[in-house]
Every structure is written in C-alpha cells, then in structure tokens.
PDB file of N, CA and C in Angstrom:
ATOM      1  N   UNK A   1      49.683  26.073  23.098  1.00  0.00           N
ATOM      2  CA  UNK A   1      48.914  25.835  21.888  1.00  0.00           C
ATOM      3  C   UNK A   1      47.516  26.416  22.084  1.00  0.00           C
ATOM      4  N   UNK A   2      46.583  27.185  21.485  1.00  0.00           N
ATOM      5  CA  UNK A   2      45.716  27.670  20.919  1.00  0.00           C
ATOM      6  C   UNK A   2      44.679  26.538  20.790  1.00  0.00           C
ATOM      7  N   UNK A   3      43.065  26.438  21.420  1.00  0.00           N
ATOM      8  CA  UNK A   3      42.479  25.385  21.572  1.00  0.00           C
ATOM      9  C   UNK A   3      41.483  26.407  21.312  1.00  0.00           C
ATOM     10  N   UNK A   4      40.825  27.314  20.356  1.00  0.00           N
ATOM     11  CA  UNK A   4      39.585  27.872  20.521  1.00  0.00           C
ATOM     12  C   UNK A   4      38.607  26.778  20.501  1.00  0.00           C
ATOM     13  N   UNK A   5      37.248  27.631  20.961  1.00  0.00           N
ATOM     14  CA  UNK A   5      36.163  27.014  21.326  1.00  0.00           C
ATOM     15  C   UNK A   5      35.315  27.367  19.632  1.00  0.00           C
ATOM     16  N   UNK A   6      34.352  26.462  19.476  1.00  0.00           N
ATOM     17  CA  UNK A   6      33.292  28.016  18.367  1.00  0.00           C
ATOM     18  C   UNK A   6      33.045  29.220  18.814  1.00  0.00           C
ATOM     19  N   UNK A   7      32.631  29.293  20.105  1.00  0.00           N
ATOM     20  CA  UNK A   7      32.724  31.155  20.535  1.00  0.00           C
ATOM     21  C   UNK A   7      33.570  31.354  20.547  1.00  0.00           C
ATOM     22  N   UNK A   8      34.953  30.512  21.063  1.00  0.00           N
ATOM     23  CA  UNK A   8      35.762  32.046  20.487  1.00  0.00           C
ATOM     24  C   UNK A   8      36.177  32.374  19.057  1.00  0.00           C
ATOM     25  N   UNK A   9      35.883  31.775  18.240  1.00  0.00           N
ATOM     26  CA  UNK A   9      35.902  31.746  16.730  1.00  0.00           C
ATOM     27  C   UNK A   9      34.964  32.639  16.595  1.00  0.00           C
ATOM     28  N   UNK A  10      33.889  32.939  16.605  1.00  0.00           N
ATOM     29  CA  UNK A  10      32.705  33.758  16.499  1.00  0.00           C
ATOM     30  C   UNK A  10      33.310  34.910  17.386  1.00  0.00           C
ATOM     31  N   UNK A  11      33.580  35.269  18.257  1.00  0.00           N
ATOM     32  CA  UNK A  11      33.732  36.226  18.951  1.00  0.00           C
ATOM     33  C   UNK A  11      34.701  36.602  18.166  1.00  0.00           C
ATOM     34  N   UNK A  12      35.886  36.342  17.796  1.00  0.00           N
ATOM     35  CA  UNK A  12      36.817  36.755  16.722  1.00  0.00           C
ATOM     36  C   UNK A  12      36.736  37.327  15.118  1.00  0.00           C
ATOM     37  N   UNK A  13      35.167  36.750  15.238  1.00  0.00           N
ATOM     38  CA  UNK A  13      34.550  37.022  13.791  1.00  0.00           C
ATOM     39  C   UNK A  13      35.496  36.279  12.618  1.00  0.00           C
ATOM     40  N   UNK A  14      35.537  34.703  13.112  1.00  0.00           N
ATOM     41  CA  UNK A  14      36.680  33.850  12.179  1.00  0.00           C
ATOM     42  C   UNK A  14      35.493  32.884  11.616  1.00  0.00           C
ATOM     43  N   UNK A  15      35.078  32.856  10.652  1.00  0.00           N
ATOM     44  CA  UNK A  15      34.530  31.392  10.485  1.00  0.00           C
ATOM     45  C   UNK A  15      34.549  30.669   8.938  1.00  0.00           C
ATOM     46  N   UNK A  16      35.565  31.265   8.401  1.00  0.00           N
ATOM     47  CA  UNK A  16      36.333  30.723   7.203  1.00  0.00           C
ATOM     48  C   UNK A  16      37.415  29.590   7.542  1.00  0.00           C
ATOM     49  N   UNK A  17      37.404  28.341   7.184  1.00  0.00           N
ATOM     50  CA  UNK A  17      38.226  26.915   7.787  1.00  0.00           C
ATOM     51  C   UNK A  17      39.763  27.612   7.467  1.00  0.00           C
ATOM     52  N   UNK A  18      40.078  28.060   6.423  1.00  0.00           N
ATOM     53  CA  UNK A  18      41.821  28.541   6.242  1.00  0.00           C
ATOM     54  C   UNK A  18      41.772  29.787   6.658  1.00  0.00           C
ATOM     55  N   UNK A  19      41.126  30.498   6.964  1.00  0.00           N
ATOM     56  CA  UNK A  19      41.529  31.621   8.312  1.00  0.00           C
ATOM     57  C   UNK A  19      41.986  31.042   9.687  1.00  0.00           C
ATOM     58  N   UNK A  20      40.866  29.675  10.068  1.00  0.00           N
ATOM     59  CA  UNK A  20      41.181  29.612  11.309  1.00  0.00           C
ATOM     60  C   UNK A  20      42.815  28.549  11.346  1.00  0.00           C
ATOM     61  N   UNK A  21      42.553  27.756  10.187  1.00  0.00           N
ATOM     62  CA  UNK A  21      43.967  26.780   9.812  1.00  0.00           C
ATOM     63  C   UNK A  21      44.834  27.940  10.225  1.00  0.00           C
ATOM     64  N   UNK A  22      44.896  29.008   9.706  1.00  0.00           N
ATOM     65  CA  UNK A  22      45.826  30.008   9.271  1.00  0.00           C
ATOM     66  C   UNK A  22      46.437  30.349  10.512  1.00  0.00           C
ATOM     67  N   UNK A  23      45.555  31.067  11.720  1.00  0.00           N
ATOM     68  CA  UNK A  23      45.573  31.592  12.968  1.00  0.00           C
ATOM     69  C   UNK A  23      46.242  30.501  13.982  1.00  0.00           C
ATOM     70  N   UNK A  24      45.728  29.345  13.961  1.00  0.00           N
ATOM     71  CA  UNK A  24      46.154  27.868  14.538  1.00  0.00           C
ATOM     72  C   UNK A  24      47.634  27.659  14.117  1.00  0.00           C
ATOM     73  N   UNK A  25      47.794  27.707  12.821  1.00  0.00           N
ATOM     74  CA  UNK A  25      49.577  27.161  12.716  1.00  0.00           C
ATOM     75  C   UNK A  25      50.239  28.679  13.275  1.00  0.00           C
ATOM     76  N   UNK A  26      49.956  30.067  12.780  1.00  0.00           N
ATOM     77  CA  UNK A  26      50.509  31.258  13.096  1.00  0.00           C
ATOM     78  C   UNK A  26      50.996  31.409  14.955  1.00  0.00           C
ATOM     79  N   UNK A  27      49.729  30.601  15.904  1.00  0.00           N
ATOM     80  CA  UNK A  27      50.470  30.764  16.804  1.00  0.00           C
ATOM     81  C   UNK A  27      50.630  29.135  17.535  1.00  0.00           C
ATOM     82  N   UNK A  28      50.999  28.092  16.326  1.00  0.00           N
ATOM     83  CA  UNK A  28      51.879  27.329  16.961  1.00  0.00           C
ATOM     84  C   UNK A  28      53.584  27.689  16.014  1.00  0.00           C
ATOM     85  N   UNK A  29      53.595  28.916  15.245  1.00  0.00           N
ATOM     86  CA  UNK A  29      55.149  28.710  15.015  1.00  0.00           C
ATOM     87  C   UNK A  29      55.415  29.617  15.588  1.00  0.00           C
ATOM     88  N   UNK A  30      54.392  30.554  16.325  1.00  0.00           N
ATOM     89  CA  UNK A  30      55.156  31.769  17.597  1.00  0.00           C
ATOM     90  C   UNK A  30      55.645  31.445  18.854  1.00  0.00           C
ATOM     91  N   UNK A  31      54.389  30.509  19.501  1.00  0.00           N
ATOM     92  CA  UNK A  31      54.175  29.917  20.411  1.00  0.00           C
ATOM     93  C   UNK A  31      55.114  29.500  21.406  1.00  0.00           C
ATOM     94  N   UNK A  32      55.494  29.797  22.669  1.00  0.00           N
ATOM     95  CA  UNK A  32      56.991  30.039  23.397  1.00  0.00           C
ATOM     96  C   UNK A  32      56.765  28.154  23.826  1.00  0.00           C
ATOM     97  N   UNK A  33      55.950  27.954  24.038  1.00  0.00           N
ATOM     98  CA  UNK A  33      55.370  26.625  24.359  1.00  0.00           C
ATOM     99  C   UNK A  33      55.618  25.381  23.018  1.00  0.00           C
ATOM    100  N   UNK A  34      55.572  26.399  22.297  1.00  0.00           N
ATOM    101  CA  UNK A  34      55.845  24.686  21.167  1.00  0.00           C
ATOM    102  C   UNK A  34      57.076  24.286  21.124  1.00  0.00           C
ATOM    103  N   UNK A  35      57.475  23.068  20.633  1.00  0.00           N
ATOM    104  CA  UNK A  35      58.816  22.650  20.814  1.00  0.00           C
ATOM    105  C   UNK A  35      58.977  23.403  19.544  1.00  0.00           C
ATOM    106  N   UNK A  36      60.972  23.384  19.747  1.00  0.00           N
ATOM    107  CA  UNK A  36      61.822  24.411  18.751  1.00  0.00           C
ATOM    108  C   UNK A  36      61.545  23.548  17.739  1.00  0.00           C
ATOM    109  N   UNK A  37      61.768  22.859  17.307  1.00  0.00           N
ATOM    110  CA  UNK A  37      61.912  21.879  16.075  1.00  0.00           C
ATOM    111  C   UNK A  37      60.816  22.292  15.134  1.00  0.00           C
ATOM    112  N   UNK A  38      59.480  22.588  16.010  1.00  0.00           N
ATOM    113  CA  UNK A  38      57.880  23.289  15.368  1.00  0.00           C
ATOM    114  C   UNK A  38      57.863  25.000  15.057  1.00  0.00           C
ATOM    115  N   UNK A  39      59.126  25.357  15.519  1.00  0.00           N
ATOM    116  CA  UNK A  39      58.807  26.702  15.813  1.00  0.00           C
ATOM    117  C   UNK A  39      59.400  27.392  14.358  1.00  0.00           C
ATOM    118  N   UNK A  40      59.444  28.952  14.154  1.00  0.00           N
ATOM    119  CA  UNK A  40      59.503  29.238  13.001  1.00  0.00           C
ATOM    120  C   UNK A  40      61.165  29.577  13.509  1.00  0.00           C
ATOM    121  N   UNK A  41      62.032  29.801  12.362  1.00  0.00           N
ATOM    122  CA  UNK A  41      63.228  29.967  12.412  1.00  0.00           C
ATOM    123  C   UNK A  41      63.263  31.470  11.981  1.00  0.00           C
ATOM    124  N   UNK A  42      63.735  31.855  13.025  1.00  0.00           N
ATOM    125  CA  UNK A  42      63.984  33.343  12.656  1.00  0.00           C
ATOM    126  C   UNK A  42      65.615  33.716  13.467  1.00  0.00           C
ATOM    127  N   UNK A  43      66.466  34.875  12.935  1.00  0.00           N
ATOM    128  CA  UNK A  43      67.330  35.566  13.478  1.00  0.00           C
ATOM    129  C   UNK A  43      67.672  36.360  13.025  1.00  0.00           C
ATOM    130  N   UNK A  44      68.367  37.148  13.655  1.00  0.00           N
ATOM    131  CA  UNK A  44      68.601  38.613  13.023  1.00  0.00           C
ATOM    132  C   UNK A  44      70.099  38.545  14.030  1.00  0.00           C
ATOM    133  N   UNK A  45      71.271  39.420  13.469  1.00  0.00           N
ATOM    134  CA  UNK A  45      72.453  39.565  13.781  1.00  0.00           C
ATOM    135  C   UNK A  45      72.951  39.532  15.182  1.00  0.00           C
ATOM    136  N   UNK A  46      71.719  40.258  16.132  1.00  0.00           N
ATOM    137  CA  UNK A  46      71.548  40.650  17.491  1.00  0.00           C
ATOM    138  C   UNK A  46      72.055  39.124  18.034  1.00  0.00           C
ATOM    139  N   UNK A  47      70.497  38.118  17.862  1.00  0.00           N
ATOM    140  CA  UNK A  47      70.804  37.004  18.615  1.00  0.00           C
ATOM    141  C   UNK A  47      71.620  35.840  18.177  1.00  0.00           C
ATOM    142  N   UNK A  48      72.414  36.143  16.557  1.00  0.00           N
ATOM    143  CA  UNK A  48      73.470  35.084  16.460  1.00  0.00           C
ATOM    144  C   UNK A  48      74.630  35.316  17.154  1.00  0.00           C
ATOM    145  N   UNK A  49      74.730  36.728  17.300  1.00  0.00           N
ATOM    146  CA  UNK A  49      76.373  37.273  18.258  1.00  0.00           C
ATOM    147  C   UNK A  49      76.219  36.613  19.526  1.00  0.00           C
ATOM    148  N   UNK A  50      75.123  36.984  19.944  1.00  0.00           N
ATOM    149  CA  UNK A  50      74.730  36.433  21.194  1.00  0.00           C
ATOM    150  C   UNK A  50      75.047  34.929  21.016  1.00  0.00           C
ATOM    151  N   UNK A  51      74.496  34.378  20.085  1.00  0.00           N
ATOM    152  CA  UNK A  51      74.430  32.384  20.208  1.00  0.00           C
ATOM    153  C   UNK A  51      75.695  32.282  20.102  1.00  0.00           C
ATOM    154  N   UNK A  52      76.764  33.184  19.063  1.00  0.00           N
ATOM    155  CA  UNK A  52      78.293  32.784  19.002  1.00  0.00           C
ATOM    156  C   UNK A  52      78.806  33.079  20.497  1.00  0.00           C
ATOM    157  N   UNK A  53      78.640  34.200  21.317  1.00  0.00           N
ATOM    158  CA  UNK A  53      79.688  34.414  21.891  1.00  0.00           C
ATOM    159  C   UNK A  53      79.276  33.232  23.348  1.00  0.00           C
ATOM    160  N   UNK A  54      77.868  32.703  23.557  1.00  0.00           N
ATOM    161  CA  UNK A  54      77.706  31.362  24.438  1.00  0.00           C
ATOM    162  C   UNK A  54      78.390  30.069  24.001  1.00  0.00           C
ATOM    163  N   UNK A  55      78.542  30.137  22.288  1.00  0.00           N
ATOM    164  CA  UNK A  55      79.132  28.843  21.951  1.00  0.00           C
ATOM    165  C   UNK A  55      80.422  28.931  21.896  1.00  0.00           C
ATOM    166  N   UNK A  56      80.927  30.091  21.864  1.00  0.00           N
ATOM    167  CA  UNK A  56      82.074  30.250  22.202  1.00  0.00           C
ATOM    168  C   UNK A  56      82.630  30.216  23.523  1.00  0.00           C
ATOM    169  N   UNK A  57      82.258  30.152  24.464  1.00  0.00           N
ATOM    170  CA  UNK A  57      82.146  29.836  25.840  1.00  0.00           C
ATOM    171  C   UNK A  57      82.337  28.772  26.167  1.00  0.00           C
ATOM    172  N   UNK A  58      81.876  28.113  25.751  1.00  0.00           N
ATOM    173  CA  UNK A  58      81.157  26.602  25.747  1.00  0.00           C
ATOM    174  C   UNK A  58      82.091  25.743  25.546  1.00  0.00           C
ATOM    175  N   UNK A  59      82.637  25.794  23.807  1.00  0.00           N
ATOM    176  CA  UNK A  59      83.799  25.549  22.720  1.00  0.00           C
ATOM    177  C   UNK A  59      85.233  25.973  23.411  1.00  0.00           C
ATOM    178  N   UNK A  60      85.315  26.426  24.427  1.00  0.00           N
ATOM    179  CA  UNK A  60      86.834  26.588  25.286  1.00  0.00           C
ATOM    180  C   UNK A  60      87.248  25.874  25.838  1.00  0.00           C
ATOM    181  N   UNK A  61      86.545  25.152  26.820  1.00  0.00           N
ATOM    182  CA  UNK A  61      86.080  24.072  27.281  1.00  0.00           C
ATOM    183  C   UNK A  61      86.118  22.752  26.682  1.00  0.00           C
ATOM    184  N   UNK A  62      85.129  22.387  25.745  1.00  0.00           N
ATOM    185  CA  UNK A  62      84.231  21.248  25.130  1.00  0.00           C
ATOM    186  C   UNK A  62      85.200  21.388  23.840  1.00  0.00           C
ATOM    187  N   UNK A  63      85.662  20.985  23.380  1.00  0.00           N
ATOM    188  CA  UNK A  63      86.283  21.074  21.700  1.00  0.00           C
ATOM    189  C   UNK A  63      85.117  20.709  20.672  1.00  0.00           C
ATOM    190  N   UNK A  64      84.633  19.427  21.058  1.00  0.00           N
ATOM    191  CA  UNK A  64      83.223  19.075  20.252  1.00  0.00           C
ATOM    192  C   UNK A  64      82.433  20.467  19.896  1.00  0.00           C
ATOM    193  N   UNK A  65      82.460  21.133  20.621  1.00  0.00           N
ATOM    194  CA  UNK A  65      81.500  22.183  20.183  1.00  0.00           C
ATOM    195  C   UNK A  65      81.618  23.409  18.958  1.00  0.00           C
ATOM    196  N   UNK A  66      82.804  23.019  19.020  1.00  0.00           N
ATOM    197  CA  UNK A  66      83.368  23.883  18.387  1.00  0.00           C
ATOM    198  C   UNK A  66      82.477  24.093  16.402  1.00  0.00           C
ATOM    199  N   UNK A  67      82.518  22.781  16.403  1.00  0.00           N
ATOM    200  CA  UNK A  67      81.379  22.644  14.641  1.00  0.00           C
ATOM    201  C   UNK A  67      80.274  23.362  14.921  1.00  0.00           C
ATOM    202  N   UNK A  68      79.401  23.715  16.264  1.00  0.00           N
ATOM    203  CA  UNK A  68      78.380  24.409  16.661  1.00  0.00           C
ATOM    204  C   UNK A  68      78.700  25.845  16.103  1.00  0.00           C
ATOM    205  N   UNK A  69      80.008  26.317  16.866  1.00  0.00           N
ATOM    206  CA  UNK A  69      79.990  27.802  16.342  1.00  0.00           C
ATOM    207  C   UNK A  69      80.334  27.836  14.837  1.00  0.00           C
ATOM    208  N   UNK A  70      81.493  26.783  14.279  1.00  0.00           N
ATOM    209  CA  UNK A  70      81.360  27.295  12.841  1.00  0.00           C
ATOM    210  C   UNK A  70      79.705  27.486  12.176  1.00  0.00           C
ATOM    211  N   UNK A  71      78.887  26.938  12.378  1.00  0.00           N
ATOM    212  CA  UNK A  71      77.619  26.407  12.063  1.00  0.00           C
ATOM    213  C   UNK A  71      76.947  27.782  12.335  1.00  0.00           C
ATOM    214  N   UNK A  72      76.660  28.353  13.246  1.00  0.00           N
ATOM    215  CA  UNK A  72      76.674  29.450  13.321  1.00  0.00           C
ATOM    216  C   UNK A  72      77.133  30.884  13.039  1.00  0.00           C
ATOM    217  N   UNK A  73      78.712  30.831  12.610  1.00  0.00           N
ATOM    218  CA  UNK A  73      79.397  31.922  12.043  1.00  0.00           C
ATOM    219  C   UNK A  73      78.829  31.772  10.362  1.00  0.00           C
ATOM    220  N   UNK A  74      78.532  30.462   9.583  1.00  0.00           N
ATOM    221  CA  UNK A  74      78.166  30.116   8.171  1.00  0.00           C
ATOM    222  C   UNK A  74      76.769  30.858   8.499  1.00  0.00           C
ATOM    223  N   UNK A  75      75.877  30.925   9.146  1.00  0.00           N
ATOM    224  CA  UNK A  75      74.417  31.261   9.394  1.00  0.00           C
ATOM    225  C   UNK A  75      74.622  33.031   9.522  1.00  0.00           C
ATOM    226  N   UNK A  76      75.473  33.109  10.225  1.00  0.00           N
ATOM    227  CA  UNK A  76      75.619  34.723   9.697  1.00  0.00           C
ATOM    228  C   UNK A  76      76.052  35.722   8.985  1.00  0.00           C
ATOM    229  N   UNK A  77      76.964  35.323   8.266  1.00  0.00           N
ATOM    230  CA  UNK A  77      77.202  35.786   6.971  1.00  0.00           C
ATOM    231  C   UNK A  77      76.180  36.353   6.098  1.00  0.00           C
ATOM    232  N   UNK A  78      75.348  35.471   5.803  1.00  0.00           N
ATOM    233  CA  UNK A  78      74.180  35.402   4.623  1.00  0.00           C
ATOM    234  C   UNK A  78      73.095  36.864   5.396  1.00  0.00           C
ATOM    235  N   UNK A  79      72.931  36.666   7.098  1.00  0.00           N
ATOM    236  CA  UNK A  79      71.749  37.216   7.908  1.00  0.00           C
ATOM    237  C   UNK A  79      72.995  38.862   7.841  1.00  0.00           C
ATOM    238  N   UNK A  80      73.931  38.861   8.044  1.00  0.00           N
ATOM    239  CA  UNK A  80      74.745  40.155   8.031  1.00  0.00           C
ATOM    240  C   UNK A  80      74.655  40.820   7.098  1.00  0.00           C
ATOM    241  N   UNK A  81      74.545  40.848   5.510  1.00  0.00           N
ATOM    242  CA  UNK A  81      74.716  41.351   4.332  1.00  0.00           C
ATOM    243  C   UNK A  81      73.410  41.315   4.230  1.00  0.00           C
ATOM    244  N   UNK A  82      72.348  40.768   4.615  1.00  0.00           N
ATOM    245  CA  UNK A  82      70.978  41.884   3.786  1.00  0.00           C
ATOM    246  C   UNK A  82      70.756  42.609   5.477  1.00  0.00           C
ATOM    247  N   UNK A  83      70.917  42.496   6.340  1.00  0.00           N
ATOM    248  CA  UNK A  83      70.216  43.069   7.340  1.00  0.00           C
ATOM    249  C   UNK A  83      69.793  44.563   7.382  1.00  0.00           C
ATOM    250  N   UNK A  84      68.971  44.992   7.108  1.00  0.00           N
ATOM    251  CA  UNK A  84      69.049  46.306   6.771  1.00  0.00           C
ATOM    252  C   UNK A  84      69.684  47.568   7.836  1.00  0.00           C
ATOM    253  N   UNK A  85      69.404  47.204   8.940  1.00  0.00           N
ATOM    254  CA  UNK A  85      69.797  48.434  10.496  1.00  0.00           C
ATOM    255  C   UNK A  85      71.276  47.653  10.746  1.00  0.00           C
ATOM    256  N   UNK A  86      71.703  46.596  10.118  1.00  0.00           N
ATOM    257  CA  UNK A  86      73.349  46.528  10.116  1.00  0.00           C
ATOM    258  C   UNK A  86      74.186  47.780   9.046  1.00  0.00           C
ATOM    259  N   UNK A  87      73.105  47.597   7.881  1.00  0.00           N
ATOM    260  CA  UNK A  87      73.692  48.506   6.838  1.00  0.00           C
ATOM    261  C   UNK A  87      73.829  49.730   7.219  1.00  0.00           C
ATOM    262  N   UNK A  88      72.642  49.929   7.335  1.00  0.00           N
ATOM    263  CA  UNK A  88      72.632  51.541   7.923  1.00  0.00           C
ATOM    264  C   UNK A  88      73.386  52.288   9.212  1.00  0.00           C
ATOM    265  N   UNK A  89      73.307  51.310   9.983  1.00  0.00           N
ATOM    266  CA  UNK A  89      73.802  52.140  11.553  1.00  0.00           C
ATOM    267  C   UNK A  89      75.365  51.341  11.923  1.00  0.00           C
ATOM    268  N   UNK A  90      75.469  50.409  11.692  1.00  0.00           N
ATOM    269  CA  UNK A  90      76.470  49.170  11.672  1.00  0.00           C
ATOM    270  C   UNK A  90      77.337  48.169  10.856  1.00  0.00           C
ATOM    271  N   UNK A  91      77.540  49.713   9.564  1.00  0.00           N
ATOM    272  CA  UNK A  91      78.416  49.314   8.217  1.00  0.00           C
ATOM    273  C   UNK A  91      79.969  48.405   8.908  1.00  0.00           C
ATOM    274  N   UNK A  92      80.375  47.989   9.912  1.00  0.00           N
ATOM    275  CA  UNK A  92      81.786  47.633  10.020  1.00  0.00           C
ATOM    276  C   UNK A  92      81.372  46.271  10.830  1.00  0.00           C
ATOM    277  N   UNK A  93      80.024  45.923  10.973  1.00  0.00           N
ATOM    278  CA  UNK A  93      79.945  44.401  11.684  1.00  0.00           C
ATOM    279  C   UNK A  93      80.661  43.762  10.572  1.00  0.00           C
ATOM    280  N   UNK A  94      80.277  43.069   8.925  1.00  0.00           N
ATOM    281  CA  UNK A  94      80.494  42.636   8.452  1.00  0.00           C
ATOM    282  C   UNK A  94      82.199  42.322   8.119  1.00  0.00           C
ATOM    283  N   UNK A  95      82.658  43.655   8.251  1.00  0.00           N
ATOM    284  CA  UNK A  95      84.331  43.628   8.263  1.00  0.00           C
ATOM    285  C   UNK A  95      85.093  43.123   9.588  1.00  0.00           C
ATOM    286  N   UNK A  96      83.949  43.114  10.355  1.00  0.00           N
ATOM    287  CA  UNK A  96      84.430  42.681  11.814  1.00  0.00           C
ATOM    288  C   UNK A  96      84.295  40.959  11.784  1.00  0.00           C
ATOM    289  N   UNK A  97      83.513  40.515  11.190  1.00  0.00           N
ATOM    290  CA  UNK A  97      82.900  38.864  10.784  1.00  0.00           C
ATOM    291  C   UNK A  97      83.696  38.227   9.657  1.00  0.00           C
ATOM    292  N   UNK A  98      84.311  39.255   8.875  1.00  0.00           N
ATOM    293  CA  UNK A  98      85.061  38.617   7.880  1.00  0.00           C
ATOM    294  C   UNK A  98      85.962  37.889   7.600  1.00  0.00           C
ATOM    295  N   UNK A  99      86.812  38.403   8.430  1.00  0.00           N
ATOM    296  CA  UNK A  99      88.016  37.284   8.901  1.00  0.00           C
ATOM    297  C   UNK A  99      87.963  35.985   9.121  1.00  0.00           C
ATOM    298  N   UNK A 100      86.460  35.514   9.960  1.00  0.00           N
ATOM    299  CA  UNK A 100      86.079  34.727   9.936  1.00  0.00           C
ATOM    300  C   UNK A 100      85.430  33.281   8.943  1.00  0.00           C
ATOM    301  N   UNK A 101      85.005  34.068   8.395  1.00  0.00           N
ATOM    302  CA  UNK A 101      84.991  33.608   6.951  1.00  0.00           C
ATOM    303  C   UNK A 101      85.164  32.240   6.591  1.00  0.00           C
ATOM    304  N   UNK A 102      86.315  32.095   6.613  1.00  0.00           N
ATOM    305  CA  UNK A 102      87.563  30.946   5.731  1.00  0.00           C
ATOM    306  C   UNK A 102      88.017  30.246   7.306  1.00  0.00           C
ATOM    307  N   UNK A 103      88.064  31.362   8.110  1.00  0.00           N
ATOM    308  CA  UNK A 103      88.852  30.984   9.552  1.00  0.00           C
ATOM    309  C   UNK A 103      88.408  29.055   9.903  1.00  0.00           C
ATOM    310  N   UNK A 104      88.987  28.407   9.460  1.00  0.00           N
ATOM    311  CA  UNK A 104      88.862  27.134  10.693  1.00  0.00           C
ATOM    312  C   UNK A 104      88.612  27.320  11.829  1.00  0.00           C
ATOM    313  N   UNK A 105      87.894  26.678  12.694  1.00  0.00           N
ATOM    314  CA  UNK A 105      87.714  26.891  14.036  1.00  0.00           C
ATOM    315  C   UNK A 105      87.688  25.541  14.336  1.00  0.00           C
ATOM    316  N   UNK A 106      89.100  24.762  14.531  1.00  0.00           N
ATOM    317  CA  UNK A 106      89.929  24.204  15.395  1.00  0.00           C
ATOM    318  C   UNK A 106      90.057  23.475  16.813  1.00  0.00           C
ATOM    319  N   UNK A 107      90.527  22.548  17.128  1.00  0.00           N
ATOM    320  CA  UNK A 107      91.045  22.475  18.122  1.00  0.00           C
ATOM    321  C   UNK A 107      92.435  23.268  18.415  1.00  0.00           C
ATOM    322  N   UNK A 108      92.735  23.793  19.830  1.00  0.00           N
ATOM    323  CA  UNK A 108      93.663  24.554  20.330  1.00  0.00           C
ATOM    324  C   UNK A 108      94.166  23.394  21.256  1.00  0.00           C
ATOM    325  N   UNK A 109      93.914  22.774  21.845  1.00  0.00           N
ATOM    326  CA  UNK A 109      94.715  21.923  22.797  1.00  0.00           C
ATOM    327  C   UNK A 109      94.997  20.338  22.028  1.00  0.00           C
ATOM    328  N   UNK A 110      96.587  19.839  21.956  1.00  0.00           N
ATOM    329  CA  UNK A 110      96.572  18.832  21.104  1.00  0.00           C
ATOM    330  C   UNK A 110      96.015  17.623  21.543  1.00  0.00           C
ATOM    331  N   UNK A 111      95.490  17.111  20.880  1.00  0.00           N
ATOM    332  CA  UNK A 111      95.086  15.676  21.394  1.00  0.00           C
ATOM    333  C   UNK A 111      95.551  14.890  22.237  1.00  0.00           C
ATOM    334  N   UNK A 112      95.068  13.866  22.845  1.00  0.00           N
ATOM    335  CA  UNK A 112      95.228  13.052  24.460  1.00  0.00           C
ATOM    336  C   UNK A 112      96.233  12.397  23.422  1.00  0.00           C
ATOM    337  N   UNK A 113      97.378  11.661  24.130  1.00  0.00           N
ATOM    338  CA  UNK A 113      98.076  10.226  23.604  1.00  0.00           C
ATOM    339  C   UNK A 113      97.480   9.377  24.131  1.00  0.00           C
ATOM    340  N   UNK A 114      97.331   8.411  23.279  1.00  0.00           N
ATOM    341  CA  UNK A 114      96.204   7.043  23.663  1.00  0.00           C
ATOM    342  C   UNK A 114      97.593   6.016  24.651  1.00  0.00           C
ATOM    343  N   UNK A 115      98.401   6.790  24.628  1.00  0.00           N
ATOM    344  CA  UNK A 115      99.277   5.360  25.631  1.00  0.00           C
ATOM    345  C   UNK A 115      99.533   6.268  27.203  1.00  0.00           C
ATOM    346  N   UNK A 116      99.078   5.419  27.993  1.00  0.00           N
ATOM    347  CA  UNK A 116      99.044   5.677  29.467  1.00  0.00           C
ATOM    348  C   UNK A 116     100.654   6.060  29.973  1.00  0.00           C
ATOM    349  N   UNK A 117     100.803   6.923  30.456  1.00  0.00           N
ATOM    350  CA  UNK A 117     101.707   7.644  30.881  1.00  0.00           C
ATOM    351  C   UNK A 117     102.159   6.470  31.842  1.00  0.00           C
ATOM    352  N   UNK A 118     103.383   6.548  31.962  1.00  0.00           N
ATOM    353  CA  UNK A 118     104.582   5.501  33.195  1.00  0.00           C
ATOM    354  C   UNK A 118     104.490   6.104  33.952  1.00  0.00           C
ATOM    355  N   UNK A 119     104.912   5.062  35.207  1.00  0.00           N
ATOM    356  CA  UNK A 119     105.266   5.875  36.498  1.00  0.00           C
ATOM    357  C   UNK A 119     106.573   5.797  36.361  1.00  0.00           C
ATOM    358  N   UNK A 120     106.934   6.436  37.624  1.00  0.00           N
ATOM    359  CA  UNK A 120     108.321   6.611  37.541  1.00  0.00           C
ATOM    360  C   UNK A 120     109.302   5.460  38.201  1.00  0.00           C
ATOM    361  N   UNK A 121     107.894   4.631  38.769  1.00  0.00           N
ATOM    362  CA  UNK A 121     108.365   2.970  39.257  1.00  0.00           C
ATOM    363  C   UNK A 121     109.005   2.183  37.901  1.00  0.00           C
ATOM    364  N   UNK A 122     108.174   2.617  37.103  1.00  0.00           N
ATOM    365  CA  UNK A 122     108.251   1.668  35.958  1.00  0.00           C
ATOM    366  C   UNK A 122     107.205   0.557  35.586  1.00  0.00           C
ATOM    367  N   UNK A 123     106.161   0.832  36.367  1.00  0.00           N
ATOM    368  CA  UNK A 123     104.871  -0.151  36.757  1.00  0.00           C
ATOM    369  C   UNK A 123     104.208   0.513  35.272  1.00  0.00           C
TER     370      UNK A 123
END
C-alpha cells in the first residue's frame, strides 16, 4: 500500500484531494500486496486457460472442484468473443471452447455406497 508523505505529493506535483484519492485507490487495485478480494478483476483468455487447465488438475482428483472449473469455463466465453488478438491471430480458440458450452462437468467416478462393505467372515 502507498503511504505518501506531503513531499512526496509535492514532489509528484499532486495537490488536488481526488487526484491523490485517485492515485491511492489506482495502486491499491494494482497493488501485488493487497488482498484479492481489494484487487481489480481483470483477465484476458491467456490466464483463464491457464486457471482452467490447474482446475482441471485439481478437479481429477477433488470432484468438489469441479463447479470451480465450470465457473470458470462460464467466465470465458463472454472474455473469448470480444478479445480482440483472439480474433485476429486466434479465430479457432472459440470453436475449440465451444463444445464446452452446454458440456456438464460432472462427476466421473460413481459415488461411495454409504453401507460398509462385509468381510468375508461375515463380521
């Protein structure tokens, strides 16, 4: 977080109150230090592939996780179709994401049976 002094406000040549408001929130929503929850929400196609293909990792494993990646595949849709350097250089991501779409994303392994397996004693 950003703690200027008055010199450094003056040295900046800032001394309008919503310039400096301005500068103060600007680098607490950049700020690698502020918590995420404060931070500004940004993404671009690059780092949702990236967030899918960790939650997809994850979701192989964990089944719970799995609402994470739908949550994420819904978040890129919308960021895929205006992106402009998808359009231009990377017209077939979107046909590559599409399928996805509608796709459920599931459990693959069937559920536990809630009754405890026998031995072969019969205990």
């Amino acid at each position: 977080m950003l703690y200027p002094s008055e010199k450094d406000w003056e040295k900046w040549k800032i001394s309008d109150e919503c310039h400096k408001f301005f500068v103060l929130h600007w680098n607490e929503l950049f700020d690698t230090q502020t918590p995420d929850t404060w931070q500004v929400r940004t993404c671009n196609i690059v780092t949702l592939l990236e967030e899918m293909i960790d939650a997809a990792r994850i979701a192989e494993g964990f089944d719970a996780y799995r609402g994470v990646l739908r949550s994420i595949l819904d978040e890129a849709f919308p960021v895929v179709s205006r992106d402009a350097i998808v359009k231009t250089y990377y017209p077939f991501v979107p046909a590559y994401l599409e399928p996805w779409r509608e796709k459920k994303v599931e459990r693959t392994i069937p559920p536990r049976s809630n009754v405890w397996p026998r031995s072969s004693s019969g205990i």
